[in-house]
Protein backbone atom coordinates (compact mmCIF):
# COMPACT_ATOMS: atom_id res chain seq x y z
CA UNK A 1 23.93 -32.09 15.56
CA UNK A 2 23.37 -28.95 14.65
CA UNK A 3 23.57 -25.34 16.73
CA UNK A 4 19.53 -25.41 17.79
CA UNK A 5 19.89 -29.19 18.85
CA UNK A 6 23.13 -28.13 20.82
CA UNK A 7 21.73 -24.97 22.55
CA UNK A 8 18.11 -25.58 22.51
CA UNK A 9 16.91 -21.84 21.37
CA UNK A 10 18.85 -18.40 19.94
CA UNK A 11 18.90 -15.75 22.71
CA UNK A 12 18.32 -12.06 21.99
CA UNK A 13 19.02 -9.85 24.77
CA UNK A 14 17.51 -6.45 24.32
CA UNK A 15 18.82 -3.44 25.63
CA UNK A 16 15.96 -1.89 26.94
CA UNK A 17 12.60 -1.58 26.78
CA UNK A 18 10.79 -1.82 23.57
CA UNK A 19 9.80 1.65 22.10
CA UNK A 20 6.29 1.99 20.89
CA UNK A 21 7.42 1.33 17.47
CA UNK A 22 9.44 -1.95 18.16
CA UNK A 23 6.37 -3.93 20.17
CA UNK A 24 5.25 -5.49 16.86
CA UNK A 25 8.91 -6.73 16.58
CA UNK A 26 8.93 -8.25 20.26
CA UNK A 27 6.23 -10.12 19.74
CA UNK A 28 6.81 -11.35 16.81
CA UNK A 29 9.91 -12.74 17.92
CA UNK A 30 8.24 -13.95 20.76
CA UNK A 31 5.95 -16.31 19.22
CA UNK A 32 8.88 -18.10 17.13
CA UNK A 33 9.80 -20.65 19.14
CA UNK A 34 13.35 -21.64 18.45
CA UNK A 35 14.19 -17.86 20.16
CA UNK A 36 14.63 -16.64 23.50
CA UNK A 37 14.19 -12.99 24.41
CA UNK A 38 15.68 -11.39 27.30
CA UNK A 39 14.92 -8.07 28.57
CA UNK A 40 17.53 -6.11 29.31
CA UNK A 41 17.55 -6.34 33.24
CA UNK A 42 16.53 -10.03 32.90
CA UNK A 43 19.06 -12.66 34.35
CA UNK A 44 21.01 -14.55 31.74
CA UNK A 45 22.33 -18.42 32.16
CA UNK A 46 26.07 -19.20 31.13
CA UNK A 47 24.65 -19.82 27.69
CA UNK A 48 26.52 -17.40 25.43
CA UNK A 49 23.76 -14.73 23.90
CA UNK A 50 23.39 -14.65 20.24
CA UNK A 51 22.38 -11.69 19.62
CA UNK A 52 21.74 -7.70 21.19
CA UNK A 53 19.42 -6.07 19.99
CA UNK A 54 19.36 -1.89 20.48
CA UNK A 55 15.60 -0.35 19.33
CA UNK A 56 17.93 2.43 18.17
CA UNK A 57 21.42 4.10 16.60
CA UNK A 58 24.71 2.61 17.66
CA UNK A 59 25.71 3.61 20.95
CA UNK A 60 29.32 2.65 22.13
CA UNK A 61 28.39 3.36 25.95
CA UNK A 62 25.59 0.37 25.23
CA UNK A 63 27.75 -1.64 23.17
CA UNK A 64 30.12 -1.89 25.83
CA UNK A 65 27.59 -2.55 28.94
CA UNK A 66 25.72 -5.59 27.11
CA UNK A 67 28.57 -6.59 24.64
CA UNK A 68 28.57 -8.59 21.39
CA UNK A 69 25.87 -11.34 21.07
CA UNK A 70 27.64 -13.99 18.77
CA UNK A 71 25.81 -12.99 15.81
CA UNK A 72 26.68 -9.28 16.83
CA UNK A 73 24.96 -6.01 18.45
CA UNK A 74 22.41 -5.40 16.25
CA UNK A 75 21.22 -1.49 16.22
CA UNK A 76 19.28 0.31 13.51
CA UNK A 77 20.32 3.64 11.04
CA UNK A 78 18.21 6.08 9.54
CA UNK A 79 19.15 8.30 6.47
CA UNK A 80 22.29 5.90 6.40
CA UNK A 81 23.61 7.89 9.92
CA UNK A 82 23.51 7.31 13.15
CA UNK A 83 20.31 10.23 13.84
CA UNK A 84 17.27 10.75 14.95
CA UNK A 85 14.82 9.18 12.72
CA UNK A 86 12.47 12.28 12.58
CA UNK A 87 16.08 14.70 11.45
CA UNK A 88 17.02 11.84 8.92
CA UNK A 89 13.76 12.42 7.13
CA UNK A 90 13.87 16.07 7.46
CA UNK A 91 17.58 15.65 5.73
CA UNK A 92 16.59 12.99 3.20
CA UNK A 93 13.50 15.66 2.23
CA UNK A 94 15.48 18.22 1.80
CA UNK A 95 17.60 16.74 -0.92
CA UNK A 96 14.96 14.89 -2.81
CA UNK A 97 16.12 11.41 -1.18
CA UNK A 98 13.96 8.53 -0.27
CA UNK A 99 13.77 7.73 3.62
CA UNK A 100 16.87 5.12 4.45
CA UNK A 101 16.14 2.43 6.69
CA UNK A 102 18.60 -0.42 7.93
CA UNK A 103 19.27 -2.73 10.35
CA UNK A 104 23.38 -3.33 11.12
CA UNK A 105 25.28 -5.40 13.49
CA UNK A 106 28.37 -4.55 15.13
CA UNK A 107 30.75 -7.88 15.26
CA UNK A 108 33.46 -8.96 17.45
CA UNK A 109 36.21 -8.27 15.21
CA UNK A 110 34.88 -3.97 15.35
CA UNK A 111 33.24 -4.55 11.95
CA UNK A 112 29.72 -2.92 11.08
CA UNK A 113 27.90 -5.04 8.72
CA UNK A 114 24.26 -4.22 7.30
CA UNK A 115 21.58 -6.93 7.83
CA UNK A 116 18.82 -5.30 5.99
CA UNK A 117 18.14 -2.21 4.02
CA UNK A 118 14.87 -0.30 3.03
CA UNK A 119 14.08 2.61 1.52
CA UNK A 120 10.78 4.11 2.01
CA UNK A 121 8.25 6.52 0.82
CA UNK A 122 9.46 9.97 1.95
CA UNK A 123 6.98 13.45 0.74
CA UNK A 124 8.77 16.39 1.91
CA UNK A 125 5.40 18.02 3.52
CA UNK A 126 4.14 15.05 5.63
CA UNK A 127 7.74 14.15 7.23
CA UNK A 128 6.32 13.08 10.28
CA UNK A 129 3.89 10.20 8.45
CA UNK A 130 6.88 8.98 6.84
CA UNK A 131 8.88 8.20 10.31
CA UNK A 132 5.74 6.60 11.87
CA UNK A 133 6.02 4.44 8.57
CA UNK A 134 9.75 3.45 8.38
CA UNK A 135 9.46 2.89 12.01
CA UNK A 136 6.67 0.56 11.34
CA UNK A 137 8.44 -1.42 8.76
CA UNK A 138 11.96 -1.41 10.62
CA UNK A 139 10.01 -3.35 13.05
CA UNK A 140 9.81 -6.51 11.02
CA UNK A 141 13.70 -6.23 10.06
CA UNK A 142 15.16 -8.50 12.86
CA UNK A 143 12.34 -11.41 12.51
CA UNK A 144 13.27 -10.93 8.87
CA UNK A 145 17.26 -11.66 9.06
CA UNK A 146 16.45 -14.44 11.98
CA UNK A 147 14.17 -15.89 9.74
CA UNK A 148 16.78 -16.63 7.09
CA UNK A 149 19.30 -17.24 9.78
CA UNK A 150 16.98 -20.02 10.49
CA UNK A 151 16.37 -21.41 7.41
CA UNK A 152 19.62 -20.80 5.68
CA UNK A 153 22.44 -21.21 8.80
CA UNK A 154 23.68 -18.60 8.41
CA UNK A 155 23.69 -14.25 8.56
CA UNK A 156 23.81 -13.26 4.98
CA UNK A 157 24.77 -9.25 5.13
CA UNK A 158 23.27 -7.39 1.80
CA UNK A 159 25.83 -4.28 0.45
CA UNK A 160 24.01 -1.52 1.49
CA UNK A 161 23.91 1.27 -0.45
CA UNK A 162 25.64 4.92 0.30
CA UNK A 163 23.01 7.56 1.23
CA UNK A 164 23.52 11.51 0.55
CA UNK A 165 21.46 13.55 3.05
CA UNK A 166 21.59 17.27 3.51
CA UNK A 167 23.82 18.05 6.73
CA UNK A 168 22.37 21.29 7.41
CA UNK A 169 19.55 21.19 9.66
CA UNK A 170 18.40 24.67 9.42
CA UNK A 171 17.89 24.01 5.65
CA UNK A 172 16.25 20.55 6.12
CA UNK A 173 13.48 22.66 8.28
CA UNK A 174 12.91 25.67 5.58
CA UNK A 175 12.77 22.90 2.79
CA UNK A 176 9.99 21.12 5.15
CA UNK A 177 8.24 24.37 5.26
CA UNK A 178 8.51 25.27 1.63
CA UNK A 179 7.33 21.89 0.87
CA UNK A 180 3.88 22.32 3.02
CA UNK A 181 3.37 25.91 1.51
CA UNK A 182 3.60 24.47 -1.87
CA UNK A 183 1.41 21.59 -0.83
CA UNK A 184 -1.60 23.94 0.82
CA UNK A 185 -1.70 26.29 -2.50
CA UNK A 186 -2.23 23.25 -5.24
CA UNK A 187 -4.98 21.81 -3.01
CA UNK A 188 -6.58 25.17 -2.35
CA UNK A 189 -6.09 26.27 -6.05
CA UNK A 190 -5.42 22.84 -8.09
CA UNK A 191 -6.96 19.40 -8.91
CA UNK A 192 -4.43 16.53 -9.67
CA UNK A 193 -5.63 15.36 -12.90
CA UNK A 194 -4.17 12.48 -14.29
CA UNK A 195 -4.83 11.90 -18.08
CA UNK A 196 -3.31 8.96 -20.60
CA UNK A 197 -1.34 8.46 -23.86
CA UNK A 198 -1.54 5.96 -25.57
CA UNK A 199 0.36 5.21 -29.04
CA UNK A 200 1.79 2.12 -31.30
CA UNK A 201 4.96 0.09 -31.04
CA UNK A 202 6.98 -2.49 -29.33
CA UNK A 203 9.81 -0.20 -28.60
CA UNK A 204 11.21 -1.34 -24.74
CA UNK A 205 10.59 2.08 -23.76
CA UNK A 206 8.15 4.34 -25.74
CA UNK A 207 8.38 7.66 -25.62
CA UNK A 208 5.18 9.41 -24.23
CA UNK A 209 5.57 12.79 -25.88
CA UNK A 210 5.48 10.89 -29.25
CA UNK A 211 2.27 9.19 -29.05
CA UNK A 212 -0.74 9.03 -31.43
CA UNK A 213 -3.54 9.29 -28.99
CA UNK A 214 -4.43 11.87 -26.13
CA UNK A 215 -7.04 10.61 -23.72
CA UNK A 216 -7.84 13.84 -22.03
CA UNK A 217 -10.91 13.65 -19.23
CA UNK A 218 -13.54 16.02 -18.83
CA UNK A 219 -12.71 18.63 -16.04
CA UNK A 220 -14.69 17.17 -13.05
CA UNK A 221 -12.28 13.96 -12.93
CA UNK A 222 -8.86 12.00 -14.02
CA UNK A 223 -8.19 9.36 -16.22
CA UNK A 224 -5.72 6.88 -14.92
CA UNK A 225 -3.83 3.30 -15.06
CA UNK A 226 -4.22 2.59 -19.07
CA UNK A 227 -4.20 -0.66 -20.23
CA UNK A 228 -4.57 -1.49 -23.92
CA UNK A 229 -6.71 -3.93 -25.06
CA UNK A 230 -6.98 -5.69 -28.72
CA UNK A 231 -9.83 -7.60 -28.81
CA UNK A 232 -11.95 -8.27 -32.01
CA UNK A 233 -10.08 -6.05 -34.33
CA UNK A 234 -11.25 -3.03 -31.93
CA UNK A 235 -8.52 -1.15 -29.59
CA UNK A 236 -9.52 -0.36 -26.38
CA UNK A 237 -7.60 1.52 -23.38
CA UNK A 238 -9.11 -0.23 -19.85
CA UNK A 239 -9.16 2.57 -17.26
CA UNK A 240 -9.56 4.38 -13.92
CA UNK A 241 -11.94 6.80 -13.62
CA UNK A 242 -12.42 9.44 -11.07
CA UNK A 243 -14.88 11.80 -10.29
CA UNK A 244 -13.54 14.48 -7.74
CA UNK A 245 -17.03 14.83 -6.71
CA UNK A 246 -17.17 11.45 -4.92
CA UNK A 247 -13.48 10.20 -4.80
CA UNK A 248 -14.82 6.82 -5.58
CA UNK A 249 -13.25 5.10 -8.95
CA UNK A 250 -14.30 3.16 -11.25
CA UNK A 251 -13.80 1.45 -14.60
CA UNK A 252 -13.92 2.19 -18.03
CA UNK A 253 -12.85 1.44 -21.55
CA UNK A 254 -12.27 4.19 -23.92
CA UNK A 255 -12.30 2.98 -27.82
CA UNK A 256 -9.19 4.52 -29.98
CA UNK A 257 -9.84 5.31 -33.80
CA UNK A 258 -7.21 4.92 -36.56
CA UNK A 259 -7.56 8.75 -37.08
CA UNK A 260 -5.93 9.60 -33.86
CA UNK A 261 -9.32 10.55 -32.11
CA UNK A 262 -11.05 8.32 -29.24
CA UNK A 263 -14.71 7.44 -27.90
CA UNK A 264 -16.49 7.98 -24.89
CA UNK A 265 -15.55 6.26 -22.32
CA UNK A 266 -17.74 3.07 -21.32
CA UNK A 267 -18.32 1.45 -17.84
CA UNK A 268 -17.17 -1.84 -17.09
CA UNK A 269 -17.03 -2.20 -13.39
CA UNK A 270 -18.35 -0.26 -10.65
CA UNK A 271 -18.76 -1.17 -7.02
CA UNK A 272 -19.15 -0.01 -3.38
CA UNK A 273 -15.66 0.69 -2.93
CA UNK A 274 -12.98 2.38 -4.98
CA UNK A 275 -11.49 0.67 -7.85
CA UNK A 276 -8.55 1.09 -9.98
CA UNK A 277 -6.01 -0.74 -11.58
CA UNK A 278 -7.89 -2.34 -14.49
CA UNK A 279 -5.02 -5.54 -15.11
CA UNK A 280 -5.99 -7.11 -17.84
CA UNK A 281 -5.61 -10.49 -19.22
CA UNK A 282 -6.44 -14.09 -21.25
CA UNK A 283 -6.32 -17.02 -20.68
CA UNK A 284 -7.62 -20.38 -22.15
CA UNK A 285 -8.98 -17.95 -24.64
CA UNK A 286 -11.21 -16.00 -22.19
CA UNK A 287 -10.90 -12.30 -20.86
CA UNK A 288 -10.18 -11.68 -17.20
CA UNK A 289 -9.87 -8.64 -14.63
CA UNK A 290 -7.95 -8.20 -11.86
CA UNK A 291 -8.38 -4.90 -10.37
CA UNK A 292 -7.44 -2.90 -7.51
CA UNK A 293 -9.62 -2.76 -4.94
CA UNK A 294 -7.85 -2.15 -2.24
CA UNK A 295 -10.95 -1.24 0.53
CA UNK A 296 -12.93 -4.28 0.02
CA UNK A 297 -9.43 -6.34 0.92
CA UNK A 298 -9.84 -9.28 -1.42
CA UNK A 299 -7.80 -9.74 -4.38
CA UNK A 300 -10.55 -10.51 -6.62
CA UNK A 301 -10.68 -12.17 -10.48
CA UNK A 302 -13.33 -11.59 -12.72
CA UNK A 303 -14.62 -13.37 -15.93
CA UNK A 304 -15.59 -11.78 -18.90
CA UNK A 305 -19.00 -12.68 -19.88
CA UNK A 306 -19.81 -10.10 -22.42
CA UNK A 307 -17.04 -7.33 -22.78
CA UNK A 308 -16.84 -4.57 -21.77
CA UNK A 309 -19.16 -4.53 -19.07
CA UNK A 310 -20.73 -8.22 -17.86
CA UNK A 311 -18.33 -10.06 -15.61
CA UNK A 312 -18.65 -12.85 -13.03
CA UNK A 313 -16.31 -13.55 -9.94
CA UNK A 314 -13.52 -16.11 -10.80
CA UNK A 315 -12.17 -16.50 -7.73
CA UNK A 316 -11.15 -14.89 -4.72
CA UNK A 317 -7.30 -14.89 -5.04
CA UNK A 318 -6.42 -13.64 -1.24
CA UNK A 319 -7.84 -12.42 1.53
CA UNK A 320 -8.30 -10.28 4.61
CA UNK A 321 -5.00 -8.30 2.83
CA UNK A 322 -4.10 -4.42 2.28
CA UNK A 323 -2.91 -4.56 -0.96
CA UNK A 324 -2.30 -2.57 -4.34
CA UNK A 325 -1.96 -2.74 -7.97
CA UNK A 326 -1.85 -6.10 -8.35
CA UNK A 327 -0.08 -7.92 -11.33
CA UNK A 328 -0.26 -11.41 -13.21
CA UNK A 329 2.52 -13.40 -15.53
CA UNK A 330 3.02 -16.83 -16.50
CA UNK A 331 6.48 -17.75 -16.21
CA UNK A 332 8.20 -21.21 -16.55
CA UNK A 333 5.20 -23.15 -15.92
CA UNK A 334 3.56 -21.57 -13.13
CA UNK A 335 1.56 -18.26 -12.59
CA UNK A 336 3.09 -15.36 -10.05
CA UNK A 337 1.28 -12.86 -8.29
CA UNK A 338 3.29 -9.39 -8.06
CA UNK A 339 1.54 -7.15 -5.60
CA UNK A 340 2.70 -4.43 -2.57
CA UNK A 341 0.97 -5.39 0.82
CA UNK A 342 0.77 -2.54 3.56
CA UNK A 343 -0.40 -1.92 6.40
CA UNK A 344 0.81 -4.18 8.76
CA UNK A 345 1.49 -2.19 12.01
CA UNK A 346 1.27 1.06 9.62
CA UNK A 347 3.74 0.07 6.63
CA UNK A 348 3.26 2.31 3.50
CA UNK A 349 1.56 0.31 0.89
CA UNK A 350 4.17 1.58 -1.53
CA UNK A 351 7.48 -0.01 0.17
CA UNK A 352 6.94 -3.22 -0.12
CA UNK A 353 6.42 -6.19 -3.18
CA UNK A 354 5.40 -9.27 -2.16
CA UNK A 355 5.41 -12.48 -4.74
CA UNK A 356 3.11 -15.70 -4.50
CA UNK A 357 3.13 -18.42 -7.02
CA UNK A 358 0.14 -20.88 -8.28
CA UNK A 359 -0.59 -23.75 -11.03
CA UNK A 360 -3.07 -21.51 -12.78
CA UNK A 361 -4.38 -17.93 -12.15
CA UNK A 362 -7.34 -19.06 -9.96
CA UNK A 363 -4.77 -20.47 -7.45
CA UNK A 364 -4.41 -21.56 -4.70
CA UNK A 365 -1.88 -19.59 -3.90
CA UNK A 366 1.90 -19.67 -1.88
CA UNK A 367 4.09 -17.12 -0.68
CA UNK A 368 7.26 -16.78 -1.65
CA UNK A 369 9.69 -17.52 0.60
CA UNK A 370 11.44 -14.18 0.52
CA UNK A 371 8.74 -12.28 1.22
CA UNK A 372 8.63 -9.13 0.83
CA UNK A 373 11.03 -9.95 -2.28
CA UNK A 374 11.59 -6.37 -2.25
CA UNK A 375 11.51 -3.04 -0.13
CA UNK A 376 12.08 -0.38 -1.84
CA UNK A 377 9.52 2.85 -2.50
CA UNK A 378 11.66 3.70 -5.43
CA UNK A 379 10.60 0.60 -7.74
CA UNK A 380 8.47 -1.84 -5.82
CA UNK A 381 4.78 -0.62 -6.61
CA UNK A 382 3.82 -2.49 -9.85
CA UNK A 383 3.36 0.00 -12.51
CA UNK A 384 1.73 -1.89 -15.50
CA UNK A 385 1.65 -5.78 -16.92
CA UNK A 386 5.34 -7.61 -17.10
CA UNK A 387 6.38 -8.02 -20.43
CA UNK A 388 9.14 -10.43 -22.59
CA UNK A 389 11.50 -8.90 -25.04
CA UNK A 390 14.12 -10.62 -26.58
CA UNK A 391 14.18 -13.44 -23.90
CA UNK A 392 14.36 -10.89 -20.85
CA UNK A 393 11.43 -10.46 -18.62
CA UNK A 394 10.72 -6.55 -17.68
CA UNK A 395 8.48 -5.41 -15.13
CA UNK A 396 7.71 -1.93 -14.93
CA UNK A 397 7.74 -0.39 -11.06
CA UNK A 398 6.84 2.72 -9.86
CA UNK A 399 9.27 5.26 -8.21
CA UNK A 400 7.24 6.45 -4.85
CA UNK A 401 10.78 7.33 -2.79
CA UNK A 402 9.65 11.09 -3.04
CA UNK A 403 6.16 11.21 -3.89
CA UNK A 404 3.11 8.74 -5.36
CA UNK A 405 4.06 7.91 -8.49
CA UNK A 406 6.65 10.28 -9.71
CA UNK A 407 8.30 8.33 -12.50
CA UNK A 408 7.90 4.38 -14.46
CA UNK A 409 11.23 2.72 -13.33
CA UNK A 410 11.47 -0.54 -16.00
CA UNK A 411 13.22 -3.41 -14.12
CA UNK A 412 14.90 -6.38 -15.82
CA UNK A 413 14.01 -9.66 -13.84
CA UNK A 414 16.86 -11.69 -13.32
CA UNK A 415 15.83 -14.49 -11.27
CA UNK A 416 11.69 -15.42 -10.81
CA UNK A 417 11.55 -18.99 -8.98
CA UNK A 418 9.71 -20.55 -5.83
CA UNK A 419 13.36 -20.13 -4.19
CA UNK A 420 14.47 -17.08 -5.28
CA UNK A 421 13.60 -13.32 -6.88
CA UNK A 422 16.01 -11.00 -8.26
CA UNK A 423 15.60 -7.84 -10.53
CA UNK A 424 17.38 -5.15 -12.23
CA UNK A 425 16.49 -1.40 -12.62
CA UNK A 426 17.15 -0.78 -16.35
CA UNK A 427 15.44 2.30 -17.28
CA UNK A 428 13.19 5.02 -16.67
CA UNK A 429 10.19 7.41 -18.03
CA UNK A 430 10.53 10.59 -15.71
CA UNK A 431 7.56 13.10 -16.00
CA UNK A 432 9.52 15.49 -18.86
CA UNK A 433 7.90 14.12 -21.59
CA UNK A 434 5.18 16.68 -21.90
CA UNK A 435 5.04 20.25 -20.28
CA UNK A 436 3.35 20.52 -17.12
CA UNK A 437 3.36 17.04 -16.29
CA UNK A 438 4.24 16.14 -13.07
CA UNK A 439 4.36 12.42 -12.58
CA UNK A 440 4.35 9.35 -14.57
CA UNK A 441 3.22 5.89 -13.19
CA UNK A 442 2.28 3.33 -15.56
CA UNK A 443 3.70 1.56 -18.63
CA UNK A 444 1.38 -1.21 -20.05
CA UNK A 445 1.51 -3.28 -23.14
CA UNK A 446 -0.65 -5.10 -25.49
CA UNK A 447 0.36 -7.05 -28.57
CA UNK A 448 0.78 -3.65 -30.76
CA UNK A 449 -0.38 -0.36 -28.04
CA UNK A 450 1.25 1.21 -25.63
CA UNK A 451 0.10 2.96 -23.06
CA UNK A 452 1.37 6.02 -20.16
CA UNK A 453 -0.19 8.21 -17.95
CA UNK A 454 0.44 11.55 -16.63
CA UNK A 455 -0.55 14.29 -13.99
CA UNK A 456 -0.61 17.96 -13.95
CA UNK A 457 -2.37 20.51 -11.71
CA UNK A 458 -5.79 21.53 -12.98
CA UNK A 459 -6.92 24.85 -12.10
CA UNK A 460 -10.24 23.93 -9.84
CA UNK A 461 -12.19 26.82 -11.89
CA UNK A 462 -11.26 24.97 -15.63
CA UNK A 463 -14.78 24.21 -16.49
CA UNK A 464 -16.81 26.19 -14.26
CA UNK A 465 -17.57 28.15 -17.55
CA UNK A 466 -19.18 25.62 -19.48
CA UNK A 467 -20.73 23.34 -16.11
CA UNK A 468 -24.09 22.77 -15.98
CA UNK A 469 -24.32 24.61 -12.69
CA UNK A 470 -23.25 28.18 -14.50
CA UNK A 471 -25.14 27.29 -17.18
CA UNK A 472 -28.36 26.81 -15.21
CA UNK A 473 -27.44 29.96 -13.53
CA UNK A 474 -27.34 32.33 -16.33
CA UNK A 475 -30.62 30.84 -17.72
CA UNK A 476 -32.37 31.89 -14.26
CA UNK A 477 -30.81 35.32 -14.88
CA UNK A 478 -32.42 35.59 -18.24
CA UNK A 479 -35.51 34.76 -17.37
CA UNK A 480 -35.70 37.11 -14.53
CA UNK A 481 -34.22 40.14 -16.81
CA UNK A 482 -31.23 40.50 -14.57
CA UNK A 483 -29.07 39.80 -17.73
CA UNK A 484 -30.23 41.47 -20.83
């Protein structure tokens, strides 16, 4: 017999009353049947509780008033200390760090053990958004570690990791400040123009700085997520555009030359909501796109008909989801799905990597059973298509911990099967590969190209000069003798 046939249902006793953030977690654990929750003034029958869970730090006053739960009193960290979340993410700011959070459980014995670590996005302007975030996702943590309780038998603790945090608050606030200054005088002053480079070579980690082509957009938008393409002895880079003017991408494929020079780039997809992310792939012998398309909340394949710009719907992968960058490989017989999913109760969609597994790219698709296989802003996002070399499987991530995209992190996967996902973080491309570049967030691969992006502040008047606007200007002023 084992312990749910014995005692029916696990009992959480909570010690107090949900906090805004922690609802989503209540009810959650509500609706699983095999658990019992008990508020915190709620009778309790001779049953032994299995668990106390504190919506907060460690508290030994609480501890002692509601005691140990068999599985331990479970409480929740921030910055990898026992503060305030809202100070932890000032602290973690202040020293570059992402935002730290974990769920730990104080045993019998007097031994803290941690249940489940995160680490989120955390931009040093917009503190305040990152706590509502973390918050968010900390909300999920205890359904998480009861759900593999369940399944498994038993509580699995993960090592968590040590976390260095400034311990000066009156520093943490003048960093916050600096950090929205500096934010308010690149919008007022700056675009954020991403542009690509693109270059030959298998090497496991190119070096940007050395490549043979420079895809450099026009003034009025960015270039962005390169993928190279070989396709009937013609070498193509698959892209994001985006016009600042509308904020609205779209995609296109710019042609590269042997000479080092590039053409024009040419539409291939456009639609009523923003796309990005041009993944690129064959199969069977035919072309197809996955792209991001985050707003219209389907993860959608298309079908070349007639590159590069006639494609048909495939099929609809998944559904009614918040989702980003969205990644393909066939591995060992069946096709995976990499992707982050956000949203949920106001997760960040960088945080989190969720994995789902099929017969063939057109699905239908499962979940893994880890899910999310991975949260962790600092090399979760997918950052370009997984790749072999030399037997290993590599998947490049992006590193979001202290801003969107702000380096390629390369993992090594380890373990990829319907029972399991492990990876390691093996290298890096930080944005010091060409002056004035700022951040760095995708790595993709063809058969012989490479392919990198980069962003650096563009003054808003670059351009003005040679726009038709001026231009139109000055002839009016000609004509009316006002310039001679």
């Amino acid at each position: 017999m084992n312990e749910l046939e014995a005692n029916g249902k696990l009992k959480i006793r909570l010690t107090s009353t949900p906090p805004h953030w922690a609802k989503t977690c209540v009810s959650i654990l509500r609706q699983t049947s095999c658990l019992e929750i008990f508020e915190a003034n709620s009778p309790v029958d001779d049953t032994p509780v299995d668990v106390v869970l504190h919506f907060g730090n460690y508290s030994d006053e609480v501890n002692q008033r509601y005691g140990h739960g068999r599985l331990g009193f479970w409480f929740f960290r921030f910055g990898g200390q026992d503060l305030d979340p809202a100070m932890a993410a000032r602290r973690a700011a202040a020293v570059g760090a992402a935002f730290e959070t974990s769920l730990w459980a104080k045993l019998s014995d007097d031994r803290c053990v941690c249940l489940y670590q995160s680490f989120g996005q955390l931009e040093p302007y917009v503190t305040g958004r990152s706590v509502t975030h973390a918050l968010a996702k900390a909300a999920f943590f205890p359904e998480r570690v009861l759900s593999r309780y369940l399944s498994q038998g038993v509580v699995i603790p993960c090592a968590a990791e040590a976390i260095a945090i400034s311990s000066s608050t009156v520093a943490s606030y003048l960093a916050e400040v600096g950090a929205v200054l500096e934010k308010i005088v690149h919008k007022l002053l700056y675009h954020e123009q991403w542009f690509v480079v693109a270059g030959r070579g298998q090497d496991l980690l190119p070096d940007p700085g050395k490549g043979e082509w420079f895809l450099n957009p026009p003034a009025d938008s960015f270039w962005a997520d390169p993928f190279p393409l070989e396709k009937d002895g013609r070498v193509w880079i698959l892209l994001e555009v985006l016009p600042f003017a509308t904020q609205r991408g779209y995609l296109a494929g710019v042609e590269l030359f042997a000479d080092g020079s590039h053409g024009e780039p040419r539409t291939i997809m456009k639609a009523d909501s923003h796309l990005s992310y041009p993944f690129i792939f064959t199969w069977q012998g035919e072309l197809y796109l996955l792209p991001e398309a985050g707003e219209s909340r389907d993860v959608t394949l298309w079908k070349c008909e007639q590159f590069p710009d006639r494609w048909t719907k495939a099929a609809t992968l998944l559904t009614d989801v918040c989702f980003s960058d969205a990644t393909l490989i066939e591995h060992e017989g069946l096709w995976w799905l990499f992707l982050n999913i956000g949203e949920y109760g106001g997760i960040c969609l960088h945080d989190e990597l969720h994995l789902y597994y099929a017969n063939s790219p057109l699905g239908p698709w499962t979940p893994h059973i880890e899910n999310p296989i991975k949260s962790d802003a600092r090399n979760s996002r997918p950052a370009g298509n997984i790749f072999y070399r030399d037997g290993a499987l590599y998947r490049p991530a992006q590193d979001c911990a202290t801003g969107y995209g702000k380096a390629t992190v390369l993992n090594r996967i380890d373990r990829l099967d319907t029972e399991g996902f492990s990876e390691t973080s093996v290298a890096r491309i930080d944005a010091d590969w060409r002056k004035g570049c700022l951040c760095t967030h995708t790595l993709s691969r063809s058969e012989k190209y490479w392919a990198v992006d980069g962003k650096r502040l563009l003054p808003r008047w670059t351009g003005f000069f040679k726009s038709k606007r001026l231009g139109g200007y000055l002839k009016n002023c000609l004509s009316s003798g006002v310039v001679e």
